[in-house]
N, C-alpha and C. Protein backbone atom coordinates (compact mmCIF):
# COMPACT_ATOMS: atom_id res chain seq x y z
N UNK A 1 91.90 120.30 86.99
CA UNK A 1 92.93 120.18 85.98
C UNK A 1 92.30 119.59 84.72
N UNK A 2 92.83 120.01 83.58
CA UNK A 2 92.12 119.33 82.72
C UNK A 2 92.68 118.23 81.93
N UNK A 3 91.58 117.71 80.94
CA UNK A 3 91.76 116.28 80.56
C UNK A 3 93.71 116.10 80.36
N UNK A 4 93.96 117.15 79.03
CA UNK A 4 95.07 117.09 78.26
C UNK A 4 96.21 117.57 79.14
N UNK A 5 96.34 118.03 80.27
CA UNK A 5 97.64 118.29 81.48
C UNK A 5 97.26 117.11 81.93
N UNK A 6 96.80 116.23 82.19
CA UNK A 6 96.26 114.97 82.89
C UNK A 6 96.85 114.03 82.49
N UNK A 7 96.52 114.04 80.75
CA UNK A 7 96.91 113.08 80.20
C UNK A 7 98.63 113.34 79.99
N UNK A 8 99.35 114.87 79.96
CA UNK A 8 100.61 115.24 79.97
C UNK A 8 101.20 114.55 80.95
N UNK A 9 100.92 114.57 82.66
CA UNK A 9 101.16 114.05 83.77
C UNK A 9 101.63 112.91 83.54
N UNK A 10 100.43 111.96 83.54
CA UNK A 10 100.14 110.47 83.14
C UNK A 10 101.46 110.02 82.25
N UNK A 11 101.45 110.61 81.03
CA UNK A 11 102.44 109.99 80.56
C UNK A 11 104.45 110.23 80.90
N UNK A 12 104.38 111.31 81.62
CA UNK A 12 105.66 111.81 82.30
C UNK A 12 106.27 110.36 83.23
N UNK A 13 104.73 110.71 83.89
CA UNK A 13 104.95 109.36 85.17
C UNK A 13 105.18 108.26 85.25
N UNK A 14 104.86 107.60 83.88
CA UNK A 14 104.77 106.47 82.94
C UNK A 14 106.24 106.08 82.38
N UNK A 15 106.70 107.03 82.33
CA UNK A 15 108.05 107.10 81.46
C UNK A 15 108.74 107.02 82.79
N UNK A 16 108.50 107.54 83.82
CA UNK A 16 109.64 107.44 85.24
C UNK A 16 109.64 106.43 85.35
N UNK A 17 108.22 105.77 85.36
CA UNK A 17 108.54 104.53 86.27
C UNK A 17 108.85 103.18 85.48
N UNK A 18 108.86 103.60 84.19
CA UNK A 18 109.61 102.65 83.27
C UNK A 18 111.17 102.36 83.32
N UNK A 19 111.37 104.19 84.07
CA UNK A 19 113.23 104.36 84.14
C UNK A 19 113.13 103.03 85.93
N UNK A 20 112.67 103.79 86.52
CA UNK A 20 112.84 103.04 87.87
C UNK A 20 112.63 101.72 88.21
N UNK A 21 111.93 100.85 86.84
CA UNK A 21 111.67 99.10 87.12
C UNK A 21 113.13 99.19 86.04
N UNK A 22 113.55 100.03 85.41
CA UNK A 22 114.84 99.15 84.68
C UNK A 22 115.90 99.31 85.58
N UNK A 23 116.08 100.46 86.11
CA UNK A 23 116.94 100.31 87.22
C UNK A 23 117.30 99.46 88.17
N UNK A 24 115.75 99.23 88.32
CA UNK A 24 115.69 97.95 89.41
C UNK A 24 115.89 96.52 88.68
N UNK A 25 115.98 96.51 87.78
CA UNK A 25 116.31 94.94 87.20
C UNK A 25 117.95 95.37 87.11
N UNK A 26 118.47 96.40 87.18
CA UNK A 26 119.99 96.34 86.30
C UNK A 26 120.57 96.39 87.97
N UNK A 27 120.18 97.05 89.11
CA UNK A 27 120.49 96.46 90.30
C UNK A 27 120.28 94.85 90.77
N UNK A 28 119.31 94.13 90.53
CA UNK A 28 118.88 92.81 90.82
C UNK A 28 120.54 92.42 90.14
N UNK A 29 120.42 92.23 88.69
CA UNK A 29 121.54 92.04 87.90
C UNK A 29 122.64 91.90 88.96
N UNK A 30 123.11 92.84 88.90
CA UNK A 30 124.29 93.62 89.37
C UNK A 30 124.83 92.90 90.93
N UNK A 31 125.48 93.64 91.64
CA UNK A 31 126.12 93.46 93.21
C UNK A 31 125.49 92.04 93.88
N UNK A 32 123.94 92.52 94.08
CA UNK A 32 123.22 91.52 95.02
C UNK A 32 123.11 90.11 94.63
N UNK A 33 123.48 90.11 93.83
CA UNK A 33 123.29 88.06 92.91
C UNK A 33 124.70 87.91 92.95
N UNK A 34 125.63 88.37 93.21
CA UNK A 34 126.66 87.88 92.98
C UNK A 34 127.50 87.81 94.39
N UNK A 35 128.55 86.46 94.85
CA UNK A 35 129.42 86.91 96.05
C UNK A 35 130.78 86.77 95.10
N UNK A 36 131.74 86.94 95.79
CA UNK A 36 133.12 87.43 95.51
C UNK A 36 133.77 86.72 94.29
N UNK A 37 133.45 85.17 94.89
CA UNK A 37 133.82 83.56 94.15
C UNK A 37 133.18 83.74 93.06
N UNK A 38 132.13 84.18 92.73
CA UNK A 38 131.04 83.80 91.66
C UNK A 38 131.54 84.90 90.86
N UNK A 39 131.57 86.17 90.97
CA UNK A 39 132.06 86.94 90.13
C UNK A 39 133.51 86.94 89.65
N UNK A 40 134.78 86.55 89.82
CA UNK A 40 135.61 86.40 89.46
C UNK A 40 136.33 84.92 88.74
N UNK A 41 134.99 84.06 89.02
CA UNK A 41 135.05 83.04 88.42
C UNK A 41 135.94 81.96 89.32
N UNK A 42 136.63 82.56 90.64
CA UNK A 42 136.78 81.76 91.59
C UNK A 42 136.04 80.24 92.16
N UNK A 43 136.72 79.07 92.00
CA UNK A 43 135.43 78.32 92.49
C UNK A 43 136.78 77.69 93.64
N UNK A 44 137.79 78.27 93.89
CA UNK A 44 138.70 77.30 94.92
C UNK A 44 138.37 77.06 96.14
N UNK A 45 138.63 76.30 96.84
CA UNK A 45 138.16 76.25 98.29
C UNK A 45 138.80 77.34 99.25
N UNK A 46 139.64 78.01 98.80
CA UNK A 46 140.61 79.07 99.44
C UNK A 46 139.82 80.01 100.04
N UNK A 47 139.37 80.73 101.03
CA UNK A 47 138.78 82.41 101.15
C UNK A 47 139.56 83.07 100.84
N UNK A 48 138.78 84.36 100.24
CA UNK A 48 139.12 85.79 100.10
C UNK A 48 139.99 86.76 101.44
N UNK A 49 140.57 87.37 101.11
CA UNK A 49 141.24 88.22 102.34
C UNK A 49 139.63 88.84 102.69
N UNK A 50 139.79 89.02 104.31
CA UNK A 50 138.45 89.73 104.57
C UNK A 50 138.38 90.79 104.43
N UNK A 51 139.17 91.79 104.12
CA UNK A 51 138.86 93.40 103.63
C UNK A 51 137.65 92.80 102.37
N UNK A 52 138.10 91.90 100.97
CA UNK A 52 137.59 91.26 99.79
C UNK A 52 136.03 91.29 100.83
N UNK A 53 136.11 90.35 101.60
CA UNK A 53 134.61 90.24 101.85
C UNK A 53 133.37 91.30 102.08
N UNK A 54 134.49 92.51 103.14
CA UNK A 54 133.66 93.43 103.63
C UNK A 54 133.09 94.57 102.70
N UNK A 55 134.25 94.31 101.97
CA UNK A 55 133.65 95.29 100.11
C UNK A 55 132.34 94.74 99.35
N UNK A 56 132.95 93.25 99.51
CA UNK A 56 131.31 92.49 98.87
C UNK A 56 130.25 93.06 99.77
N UNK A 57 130.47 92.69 101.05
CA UNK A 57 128.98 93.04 101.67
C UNK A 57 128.54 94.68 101.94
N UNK A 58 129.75 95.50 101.68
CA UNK A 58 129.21 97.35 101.36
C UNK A 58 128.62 97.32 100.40
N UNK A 59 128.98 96.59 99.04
CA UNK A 59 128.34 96.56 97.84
C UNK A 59 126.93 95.89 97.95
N UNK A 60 126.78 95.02 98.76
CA UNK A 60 125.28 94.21 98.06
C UNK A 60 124.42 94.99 99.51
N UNK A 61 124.97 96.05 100.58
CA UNK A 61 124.51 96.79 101.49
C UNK A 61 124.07 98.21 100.55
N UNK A 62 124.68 98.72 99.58
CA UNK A 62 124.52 99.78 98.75
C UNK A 62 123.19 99.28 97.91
N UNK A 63 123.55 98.41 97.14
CA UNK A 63 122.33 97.89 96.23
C UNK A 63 120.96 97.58 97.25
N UNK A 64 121.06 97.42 97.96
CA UNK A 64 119.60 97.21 98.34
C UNK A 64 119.45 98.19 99.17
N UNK A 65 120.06 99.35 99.63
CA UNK A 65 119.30 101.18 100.14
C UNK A 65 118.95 101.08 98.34
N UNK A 66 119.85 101.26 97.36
CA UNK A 66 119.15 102.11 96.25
C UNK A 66 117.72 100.80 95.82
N UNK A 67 118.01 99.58 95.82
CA UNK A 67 116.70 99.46 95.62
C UNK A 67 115.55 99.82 96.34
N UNK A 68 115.76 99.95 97.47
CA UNK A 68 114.84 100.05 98.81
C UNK A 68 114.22 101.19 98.01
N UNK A 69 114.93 102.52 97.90
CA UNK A 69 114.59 103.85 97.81
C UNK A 69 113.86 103.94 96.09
N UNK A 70 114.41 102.93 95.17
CA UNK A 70 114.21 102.86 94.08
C UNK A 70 112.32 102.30 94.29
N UNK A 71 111.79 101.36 95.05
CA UNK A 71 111.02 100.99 95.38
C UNK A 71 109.72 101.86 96.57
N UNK A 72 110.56 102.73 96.87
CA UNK A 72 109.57 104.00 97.43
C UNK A 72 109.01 105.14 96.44
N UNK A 73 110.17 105.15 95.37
CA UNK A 73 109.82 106.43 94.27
C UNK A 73 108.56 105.26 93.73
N UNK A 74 108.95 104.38 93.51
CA UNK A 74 108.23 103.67 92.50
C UNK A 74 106.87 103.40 93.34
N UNK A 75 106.41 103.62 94.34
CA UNK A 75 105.52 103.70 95.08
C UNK A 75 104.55 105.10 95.06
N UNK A 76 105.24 105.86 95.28
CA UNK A 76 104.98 107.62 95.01
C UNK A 76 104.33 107.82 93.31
N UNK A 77 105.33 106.90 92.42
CA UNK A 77 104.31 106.98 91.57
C UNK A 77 103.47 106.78 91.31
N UNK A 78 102.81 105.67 91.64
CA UNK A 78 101.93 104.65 91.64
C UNK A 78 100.74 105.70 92.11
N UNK A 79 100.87 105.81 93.21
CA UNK A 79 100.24 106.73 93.83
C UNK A 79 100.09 107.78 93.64
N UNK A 80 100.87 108.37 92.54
CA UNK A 80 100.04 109.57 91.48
C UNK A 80 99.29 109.14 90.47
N UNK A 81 99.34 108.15 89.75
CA UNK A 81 98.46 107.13 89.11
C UNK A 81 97.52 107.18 89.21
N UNK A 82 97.10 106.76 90.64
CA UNK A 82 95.94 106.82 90.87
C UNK A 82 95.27 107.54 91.25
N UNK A 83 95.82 109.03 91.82
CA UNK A 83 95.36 110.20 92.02
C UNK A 83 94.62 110.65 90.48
N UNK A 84 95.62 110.10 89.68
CA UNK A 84 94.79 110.73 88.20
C UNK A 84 93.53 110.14 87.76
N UNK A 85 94.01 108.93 87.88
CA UNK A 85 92.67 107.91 88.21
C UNK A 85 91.17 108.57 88.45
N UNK A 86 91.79 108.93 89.80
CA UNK A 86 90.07 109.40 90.61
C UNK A 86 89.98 110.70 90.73
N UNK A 87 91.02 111.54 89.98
CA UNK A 87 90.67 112.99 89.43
C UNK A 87 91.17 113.97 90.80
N UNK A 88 91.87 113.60 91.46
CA UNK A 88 92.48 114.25 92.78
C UNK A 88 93.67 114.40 92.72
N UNK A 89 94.52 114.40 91.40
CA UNK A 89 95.57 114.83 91.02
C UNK A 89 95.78 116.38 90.71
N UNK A 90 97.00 116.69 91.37
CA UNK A 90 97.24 118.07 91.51
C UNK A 90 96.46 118.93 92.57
N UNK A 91 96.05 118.20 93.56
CA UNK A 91 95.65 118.74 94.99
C UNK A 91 96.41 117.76 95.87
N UNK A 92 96.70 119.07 96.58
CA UNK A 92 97.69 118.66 97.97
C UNK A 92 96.72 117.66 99.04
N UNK A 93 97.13 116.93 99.23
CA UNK A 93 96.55 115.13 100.68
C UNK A 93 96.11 116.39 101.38
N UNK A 94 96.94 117.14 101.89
CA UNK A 94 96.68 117.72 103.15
C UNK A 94 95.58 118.77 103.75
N UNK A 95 96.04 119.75 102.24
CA UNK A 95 94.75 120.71 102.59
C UNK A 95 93.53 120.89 101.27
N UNK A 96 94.08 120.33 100.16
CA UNK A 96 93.24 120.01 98.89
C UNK A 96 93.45 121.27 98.70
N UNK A 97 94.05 122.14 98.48
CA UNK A 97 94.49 123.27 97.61
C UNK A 97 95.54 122.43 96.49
N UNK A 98 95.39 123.27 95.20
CA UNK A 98 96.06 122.79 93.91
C UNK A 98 97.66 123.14 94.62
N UNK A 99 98.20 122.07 93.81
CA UNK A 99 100.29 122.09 93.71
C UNK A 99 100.21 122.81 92.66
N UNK A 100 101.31 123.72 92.61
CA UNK A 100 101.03 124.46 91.14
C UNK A 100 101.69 123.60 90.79
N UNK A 101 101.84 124.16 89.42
CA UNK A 101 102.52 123.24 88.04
C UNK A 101 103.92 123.16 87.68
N UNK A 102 104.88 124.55 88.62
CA UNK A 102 106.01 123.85 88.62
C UNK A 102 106.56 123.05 89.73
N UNK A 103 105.84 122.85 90.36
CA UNK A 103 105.94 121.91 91.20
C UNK A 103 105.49 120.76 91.19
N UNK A 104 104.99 120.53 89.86
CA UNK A 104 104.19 119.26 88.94
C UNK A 104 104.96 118.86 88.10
N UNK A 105 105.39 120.05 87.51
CA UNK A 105 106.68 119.44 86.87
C UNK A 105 108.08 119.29 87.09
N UNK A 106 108.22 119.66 88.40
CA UNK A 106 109.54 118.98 89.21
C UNK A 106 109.53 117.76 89.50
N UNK A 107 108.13 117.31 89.99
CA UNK A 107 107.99 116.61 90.79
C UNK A 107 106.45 115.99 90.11
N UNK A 108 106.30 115.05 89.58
CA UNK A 108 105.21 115.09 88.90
C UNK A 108 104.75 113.70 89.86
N UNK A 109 105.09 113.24 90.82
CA UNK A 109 104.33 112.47 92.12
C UNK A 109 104.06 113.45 92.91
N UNK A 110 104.26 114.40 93.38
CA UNK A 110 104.36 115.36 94.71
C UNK A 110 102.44 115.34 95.33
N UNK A 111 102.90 114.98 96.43
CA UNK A 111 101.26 114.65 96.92
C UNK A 111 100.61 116.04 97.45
N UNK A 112 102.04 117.01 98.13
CA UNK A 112 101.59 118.00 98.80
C UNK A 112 101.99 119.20 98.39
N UNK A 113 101.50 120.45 98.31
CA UNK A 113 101.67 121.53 97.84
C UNK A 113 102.80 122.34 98.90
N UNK A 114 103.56 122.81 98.25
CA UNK A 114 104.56 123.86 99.28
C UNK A 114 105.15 124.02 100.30
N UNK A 115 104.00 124.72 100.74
CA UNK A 115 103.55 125.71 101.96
C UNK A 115 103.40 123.94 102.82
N UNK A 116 102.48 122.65 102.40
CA UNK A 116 102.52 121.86 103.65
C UNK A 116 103.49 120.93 103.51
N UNK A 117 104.62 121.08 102.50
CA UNK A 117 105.76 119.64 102.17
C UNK A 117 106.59 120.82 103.26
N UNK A 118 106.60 121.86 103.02
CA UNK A 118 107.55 122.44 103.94
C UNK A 118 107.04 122.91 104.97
N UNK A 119 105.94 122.46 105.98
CA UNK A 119 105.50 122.28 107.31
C UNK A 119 105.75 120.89 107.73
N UNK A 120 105.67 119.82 106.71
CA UNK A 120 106.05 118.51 106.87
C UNK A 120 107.58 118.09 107.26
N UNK A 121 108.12 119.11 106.52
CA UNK A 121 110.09 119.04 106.90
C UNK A 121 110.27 119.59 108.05
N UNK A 122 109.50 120.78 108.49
CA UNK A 122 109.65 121.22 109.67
C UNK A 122 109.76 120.50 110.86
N UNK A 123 108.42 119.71 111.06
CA UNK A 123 107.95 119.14 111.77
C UNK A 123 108.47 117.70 111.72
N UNK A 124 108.98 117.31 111.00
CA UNK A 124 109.84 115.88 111.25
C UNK A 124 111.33 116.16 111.45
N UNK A 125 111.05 117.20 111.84
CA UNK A 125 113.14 117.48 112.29
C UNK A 125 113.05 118.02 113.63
N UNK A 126 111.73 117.47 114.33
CA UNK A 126 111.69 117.94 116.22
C UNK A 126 111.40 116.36 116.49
């Protein structure tokens, strides 16, 4: 691949994962720092009806799958990073045949080409 698609990549990826650490601060923000009392400005000694509670804890159960998952993309990138790094960007882990390019630009982490992301789906659904 050459320098200037490299450097195209690079900066795509750059820009994701700028979206995916703000995300992840506006989740931190959000649900998980807060319980029921604290957000409504409640400080009485009274409890909440427990339906109130079990909503709090779906909510701060939601925020941390999307961070979880927010923190795997943000991993995947990383790890195209450094594929560009050491010049092994845009070959598939598996068989080192090239990902084409719209599949670079769907997916501009994608480690594996095609033909083995879709032997990989296969094979993790037995």
């Amino acid at each position: 691949m050459r320098t200037r698609e490299l450097r195209r990549y690079e900066k795509l990826l750059l820009e994701r994962r700028k979206e995916v650490l703000r995300e992840m601060g506006l989740l931190r923000k959000s649900v998980a720092s807060a319980t029921t009392k604290e957000a409504t400005g409640d400080h009485s000694q009274y409890s909440f009806h427990m339906a109130d509670l079990g909503t709090d804890a779906m909510e701060r159960e939601k925020t941390f799958h999307f961070a979880s998952k927010s923190q795997r993309f943000l991993y995947h990138i990383d790890e195209a990073l450094h594929r560009i790094k050491d010049k092994t960007y845009g070959k598939c882990i598996k068989c080192g045949n090239p990902i084409s390019p719209d599949r670079l630009k769907a997916l501009p982490h994608a480690r594996f080409c095609i033909e083995c992301k879709e032997e990989e789906e296969r094979n993790s659904g037995k």
